[in-house]
Protein backbone atom coordinates (compact mmCIF):
# COMPACT_ATOMS: atom_id res chain seq x y z
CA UNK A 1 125.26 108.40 154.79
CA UNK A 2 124.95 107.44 158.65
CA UNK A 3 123.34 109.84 160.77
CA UNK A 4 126.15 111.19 163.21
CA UNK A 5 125.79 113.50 166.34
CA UNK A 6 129.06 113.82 166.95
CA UNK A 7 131.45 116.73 167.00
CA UNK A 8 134.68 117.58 168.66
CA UNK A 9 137.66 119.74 168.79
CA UNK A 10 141.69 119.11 169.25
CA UNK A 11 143.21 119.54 172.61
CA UNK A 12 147.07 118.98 173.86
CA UNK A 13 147.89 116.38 172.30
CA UNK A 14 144.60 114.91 171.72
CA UNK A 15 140.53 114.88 170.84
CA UNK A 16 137.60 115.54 172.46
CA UNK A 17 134.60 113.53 170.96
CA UNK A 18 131.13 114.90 172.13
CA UNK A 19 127.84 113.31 171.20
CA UNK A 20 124.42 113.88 172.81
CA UNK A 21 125.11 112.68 176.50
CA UNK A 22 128.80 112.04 176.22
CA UNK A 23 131.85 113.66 175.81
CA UNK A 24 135.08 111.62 175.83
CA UNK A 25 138.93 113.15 175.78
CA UNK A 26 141.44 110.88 174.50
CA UNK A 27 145.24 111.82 174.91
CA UNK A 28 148.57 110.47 174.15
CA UNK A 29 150.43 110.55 177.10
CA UNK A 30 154.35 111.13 177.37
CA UNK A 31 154.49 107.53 177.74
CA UNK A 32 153.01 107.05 174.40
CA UNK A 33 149.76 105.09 175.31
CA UNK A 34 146.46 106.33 175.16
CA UNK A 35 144.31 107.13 177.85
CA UNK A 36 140.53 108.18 177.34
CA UNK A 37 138.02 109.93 179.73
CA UNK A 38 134.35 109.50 179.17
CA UNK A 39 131.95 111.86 180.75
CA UNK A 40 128.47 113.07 181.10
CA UNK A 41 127.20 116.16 179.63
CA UNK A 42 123.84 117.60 180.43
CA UNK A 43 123.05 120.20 178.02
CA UNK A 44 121.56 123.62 179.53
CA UNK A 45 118.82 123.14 176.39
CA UNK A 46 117.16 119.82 177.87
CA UNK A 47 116.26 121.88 181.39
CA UNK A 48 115.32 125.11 179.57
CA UNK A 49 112.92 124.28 176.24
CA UNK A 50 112.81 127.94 175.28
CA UNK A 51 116.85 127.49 174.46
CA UNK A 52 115.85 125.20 171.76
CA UNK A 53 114.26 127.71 169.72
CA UNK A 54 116.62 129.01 166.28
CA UNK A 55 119.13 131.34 167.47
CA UNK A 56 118.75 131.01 170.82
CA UNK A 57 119.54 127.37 170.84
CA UNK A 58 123.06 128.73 168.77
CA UNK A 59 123.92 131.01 171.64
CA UNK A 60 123.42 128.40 174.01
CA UNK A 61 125.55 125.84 171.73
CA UNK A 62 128.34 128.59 171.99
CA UNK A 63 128.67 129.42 175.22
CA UNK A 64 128.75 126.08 176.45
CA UNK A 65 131.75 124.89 173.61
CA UNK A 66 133.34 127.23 175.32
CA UNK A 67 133.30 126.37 179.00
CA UNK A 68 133.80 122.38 177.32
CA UNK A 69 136.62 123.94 175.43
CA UNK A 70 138.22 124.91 178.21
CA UNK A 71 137.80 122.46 180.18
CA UNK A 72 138.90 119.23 177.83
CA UNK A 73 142.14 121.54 177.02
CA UNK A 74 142.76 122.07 180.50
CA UNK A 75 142.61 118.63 181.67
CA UNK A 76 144.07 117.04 178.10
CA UNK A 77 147.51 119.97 179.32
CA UNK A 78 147.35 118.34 182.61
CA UNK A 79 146.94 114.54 181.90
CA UNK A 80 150.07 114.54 179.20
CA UNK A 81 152.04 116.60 181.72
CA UNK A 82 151.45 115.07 184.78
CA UNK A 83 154.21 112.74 184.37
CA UNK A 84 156.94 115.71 184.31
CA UNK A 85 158.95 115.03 187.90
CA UNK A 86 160.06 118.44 187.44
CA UNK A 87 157.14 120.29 187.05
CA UNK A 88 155.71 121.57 190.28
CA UNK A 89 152.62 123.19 191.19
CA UNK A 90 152.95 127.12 191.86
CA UNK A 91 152.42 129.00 194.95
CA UNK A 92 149.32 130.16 193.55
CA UNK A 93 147.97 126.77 192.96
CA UNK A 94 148.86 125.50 195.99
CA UNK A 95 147.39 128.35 197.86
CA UNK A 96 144.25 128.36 195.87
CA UNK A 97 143.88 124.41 196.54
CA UNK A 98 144.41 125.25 200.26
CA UNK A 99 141.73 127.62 200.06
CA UNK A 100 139.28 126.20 197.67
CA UNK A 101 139.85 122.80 196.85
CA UNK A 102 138.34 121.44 194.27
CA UNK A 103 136.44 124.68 193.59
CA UNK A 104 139.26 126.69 192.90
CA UNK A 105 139.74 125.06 189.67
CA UNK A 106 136.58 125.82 188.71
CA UNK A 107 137.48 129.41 189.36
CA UNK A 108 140.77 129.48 187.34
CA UNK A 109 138.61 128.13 184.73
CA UNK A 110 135.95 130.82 184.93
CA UNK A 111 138.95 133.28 184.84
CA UNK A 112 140.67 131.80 182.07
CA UNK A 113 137.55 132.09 180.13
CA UNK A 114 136.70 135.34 180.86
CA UNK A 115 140.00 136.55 179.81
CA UNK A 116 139.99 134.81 176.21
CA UNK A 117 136.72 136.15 175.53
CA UNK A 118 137.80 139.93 176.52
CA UNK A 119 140.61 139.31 174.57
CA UNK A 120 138.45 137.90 171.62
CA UNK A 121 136.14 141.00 171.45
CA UNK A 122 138.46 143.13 172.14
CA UNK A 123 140.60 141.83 169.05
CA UNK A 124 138.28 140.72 166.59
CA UNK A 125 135.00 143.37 167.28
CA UNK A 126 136.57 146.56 169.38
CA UNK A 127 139.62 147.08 167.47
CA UNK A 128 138.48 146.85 163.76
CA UNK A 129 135.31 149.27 164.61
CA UNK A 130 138.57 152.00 165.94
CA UNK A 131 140.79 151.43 163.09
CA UNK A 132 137.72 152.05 160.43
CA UNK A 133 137.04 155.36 162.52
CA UNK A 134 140.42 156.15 160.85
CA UNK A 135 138.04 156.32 157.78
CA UNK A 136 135.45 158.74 158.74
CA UNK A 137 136.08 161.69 157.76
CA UNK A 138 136.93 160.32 154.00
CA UNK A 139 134.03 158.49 154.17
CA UNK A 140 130.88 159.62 155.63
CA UNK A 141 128.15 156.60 154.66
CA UNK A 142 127.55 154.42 157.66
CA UNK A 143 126.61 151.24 155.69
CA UNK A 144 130.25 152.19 154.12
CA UNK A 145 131.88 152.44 157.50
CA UNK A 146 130.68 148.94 158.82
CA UNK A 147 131.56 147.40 155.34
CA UNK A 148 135.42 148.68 156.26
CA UNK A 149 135.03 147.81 159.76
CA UNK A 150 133.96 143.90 158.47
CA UNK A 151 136.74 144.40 156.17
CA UNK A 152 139.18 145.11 158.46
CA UNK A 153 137.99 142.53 161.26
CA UNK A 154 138.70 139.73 158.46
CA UNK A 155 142.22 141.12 157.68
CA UNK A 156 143.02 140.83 161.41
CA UNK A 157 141.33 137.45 161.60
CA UNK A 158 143.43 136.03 158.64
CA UNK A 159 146.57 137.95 159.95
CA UNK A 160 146.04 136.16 163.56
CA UNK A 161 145.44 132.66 162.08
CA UNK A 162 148.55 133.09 159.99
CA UNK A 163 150.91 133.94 162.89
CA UNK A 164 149.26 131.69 165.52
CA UNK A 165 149.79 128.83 162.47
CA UNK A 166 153.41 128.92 162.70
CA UNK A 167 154.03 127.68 166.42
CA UNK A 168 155.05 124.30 166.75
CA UNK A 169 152.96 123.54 169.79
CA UNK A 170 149.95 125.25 167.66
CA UNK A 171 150.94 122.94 164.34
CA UNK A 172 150.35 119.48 166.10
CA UNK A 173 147.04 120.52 167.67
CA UNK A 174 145.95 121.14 163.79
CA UNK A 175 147.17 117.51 163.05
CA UNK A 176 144.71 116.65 165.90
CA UNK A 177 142.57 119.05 164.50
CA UNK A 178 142.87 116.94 161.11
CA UNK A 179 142.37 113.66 162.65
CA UNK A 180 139.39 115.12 164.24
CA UNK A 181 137.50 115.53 160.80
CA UNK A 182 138.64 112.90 159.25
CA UNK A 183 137.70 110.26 161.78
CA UNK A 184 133.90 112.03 161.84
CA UNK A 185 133.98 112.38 158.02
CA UNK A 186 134.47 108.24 157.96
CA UNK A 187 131.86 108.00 160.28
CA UNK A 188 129.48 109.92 158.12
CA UNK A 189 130.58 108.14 155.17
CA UNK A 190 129.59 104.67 157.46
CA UNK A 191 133.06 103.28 157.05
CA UNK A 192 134.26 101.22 159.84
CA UNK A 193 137.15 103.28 162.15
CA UNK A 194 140.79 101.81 160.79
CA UNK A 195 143.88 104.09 160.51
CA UNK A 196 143.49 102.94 156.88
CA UNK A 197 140.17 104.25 156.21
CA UNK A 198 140.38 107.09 158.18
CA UNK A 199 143.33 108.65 156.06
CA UNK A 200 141.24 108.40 152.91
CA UNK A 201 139.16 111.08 154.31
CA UNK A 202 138.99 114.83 153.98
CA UNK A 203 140.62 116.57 156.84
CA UNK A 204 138.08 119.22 156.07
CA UNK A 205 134.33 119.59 157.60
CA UNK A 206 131.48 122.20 156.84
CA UNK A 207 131.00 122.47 160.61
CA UNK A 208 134.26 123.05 162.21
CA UNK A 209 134.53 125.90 164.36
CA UNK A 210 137.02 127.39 162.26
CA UNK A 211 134.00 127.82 159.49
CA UNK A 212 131.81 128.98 162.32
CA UNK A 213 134.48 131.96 163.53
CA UNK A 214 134.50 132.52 159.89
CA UNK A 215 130.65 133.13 158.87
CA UNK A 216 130.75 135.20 162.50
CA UNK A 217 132.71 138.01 160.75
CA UNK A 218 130.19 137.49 157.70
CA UNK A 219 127.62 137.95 159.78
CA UNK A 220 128.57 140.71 161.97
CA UNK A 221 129.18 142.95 158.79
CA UNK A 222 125.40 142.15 158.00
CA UNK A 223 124.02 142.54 161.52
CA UNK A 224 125.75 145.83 162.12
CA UNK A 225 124.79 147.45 158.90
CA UNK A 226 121.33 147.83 160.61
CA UNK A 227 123.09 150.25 163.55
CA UNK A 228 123.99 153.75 162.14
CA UNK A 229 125.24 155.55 165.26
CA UNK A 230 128.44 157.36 164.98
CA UNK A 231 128.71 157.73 169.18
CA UNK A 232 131.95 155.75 169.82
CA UNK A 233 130.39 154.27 172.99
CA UNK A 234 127.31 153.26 171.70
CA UNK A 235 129.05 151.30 168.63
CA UNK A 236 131.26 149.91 170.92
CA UNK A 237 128.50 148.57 173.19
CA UNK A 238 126.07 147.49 170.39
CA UNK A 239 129.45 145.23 169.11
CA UNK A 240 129.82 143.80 172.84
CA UNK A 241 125.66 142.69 173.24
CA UNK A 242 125.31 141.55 169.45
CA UNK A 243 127.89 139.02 169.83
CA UNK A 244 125.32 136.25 171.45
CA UNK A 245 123.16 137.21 168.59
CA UNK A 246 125.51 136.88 165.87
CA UNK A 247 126.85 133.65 167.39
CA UNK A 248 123.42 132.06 167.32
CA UNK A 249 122.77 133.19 163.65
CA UNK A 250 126.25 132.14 162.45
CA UNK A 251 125.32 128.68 164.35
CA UNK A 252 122.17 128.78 162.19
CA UNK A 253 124.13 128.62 159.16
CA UNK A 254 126.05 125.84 159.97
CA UNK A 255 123.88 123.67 161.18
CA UNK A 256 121.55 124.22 157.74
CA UNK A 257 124.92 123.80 155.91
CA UNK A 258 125.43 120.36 157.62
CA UNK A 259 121.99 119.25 157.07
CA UNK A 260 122.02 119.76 153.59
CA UNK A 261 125.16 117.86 152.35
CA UNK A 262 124.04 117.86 148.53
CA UNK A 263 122.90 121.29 148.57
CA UNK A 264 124.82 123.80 146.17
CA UNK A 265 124.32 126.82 147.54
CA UNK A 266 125.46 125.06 150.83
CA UNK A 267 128.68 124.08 149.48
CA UNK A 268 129.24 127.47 147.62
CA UNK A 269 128.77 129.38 150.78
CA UNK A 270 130.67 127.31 152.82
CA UNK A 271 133.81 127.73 150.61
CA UNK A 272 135.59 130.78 152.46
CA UNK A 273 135.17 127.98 155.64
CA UNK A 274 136.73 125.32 154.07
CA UNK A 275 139.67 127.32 152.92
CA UNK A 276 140.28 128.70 156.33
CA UNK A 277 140.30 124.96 157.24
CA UNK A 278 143.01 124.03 154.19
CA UNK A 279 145.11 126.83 154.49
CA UNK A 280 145.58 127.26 158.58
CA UNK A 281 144.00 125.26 160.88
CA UNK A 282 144.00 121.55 159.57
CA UNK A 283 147.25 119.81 158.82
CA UNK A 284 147.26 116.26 158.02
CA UNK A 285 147.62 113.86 160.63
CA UNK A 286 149.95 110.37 161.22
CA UNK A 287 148.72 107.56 161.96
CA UNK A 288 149.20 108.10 165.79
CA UNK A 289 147.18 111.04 165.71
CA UNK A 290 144.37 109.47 163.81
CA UNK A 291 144.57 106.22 166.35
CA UNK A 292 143.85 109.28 169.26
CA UNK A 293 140.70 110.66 167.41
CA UNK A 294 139.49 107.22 166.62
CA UNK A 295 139.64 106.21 170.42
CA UNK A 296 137.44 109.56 171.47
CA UNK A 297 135.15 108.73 168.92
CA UNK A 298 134.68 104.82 170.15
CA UNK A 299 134.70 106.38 173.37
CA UNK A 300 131.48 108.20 172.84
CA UNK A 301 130.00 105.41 170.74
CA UNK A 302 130.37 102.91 173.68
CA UNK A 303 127.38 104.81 175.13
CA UNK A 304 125.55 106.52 171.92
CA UNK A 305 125.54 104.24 168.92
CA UNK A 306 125.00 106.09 165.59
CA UNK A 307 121.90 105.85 163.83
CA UNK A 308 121.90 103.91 160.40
């Protein structure tokens, strides 16, 4: 198996490929041809040494997929639009270009992200600790409580994915999403990037981000069980600040789980992942799709050839 350091995510409709150095976006524009954009990326990690260390190097890895994230899906949106006649820029944008220039994107960015991540814990930590309080006074055990609470915060998790599965727009990002495994799983297999080859693949991958959300929710159950307050403040501030840790250790876990591809423990406890994967965010991809991913991945491997 080749040695790849490459991972990526689905944007509108398209992939971002990211190795060590490089990221590259490929999109299909309206047009239907491809267009790829191949960047630098400077990780925070090679300028501070201490965020290499376990844990901390997972919390680093998170926040900046994020602010990537973001990014790729901002300018992916923006690249297969731009062609629209119609569509014009808002007041607001213009004003804020007026302003800022090229720093006010930055700052819509910066917004955006703040906003998904309030939303996020607000959703998937904040509420489920509320609706278990619902529980207290049937049951009294705090290890009990946070087992509910974990309970719950799954439920809404799987409710959330289910709903957010049935938009269109949301369907053909998982066929990108698709693509997006595949292509890497043919890379780690050391098959040469065809259509052909590429579709023989699992759309499936121990360390997509879907399996990461997934062992966060795992984790959080474990990492809370060690706080036994019952002051609603305090539990609701110990969920906000334990979310870096629980990030890094849930990054832990993939990253051994990817390292150890013949491991059966590995496998067994990246199941619930790979379900998750199967049942709601991966659908398989055509052959367009899979040409996309295949061009982001040759995109990064113009500048970081795998190792054999």
């Amino acid at each position: 198996m080749a040695k790849v350091n490459i991972g990526g995510q689905a944007v509108i409709e398209g992939v971002m490929m990211k190795g060590r150095g490089v990221y590259a976006v490929s999109v299909r524009k309206s047009d239907g041809t491809i267009t790829t954009d191949i960047k630098k990326s400077t990780s925070i990690m090679d300028q501070i040494k201490l965020l290499r260390w376990p844990i901390l190097r997972g919390v680093a890895v998170f926040i900046e997929s994020l602010v990537l994230g973001v990014k790729t899906l901002t300018f992916s949106a923006e690249l297969y639009g731009e062609e629209d006649p119609e569509e014009k820029p808002s007041a607001f944008e213009i004003w804020l270009e007026n302003k800022l220039g090229e720093k006010g994107e930055k700052i819509i960015m910066g917004i955006t992200m703040a906003i998904s991540f309030i939303f996020a814990i607000a959703l998937f930590m904040v509420l489920p600790m509320l609706i278990s309080r619902l529980f207290k006074q049937y049951v009294t055990s705090s290890f009990a409580q946070n087992i509910i609470e974990g309970a719950i915060r799954i439920l809404i998790f799987l409710i959330y994915m289910k709903l957010i599965s049935k938009m269109k727009d949301i369907q053909r990002t998982f066929q990108y999403h698709g693509a997006e495994h595949k292509t890497i799983n043919c890379l780690e297999i050391d098959q040469e990037l065809t259509v052909e080859n590429v579709k023989e693949c699992s759309r499936l991958h121990k360390s997509c981000g879907t399996s990461f959300l997934f062992i966060v929710m795992i984790v959080s159950i474990l990492v809370f069980t060690l706080f036994t307050t019952q002051i609603l403040w305090q539990r609701t501030l110990i969920r906000i600040f334990m979310v870096p840790i629980i990030a890094g250790l849930s990054y832990e876990f993939i990253r051994w789980a990817r390292l150890s591809p013949n491991n059966k423990l590995a496998d067994f406890l990246s199941k619930p992942g790979m379900w998750l994967q199967k049942e709601f965010t991966t659908i398989e991809p055509d052959d367009m799709q899979i040409q996309v991913a295949i061009e982001a991945v040759k995109g990064v491997l113009k500048h970081e050839p795998i190792d054999k």
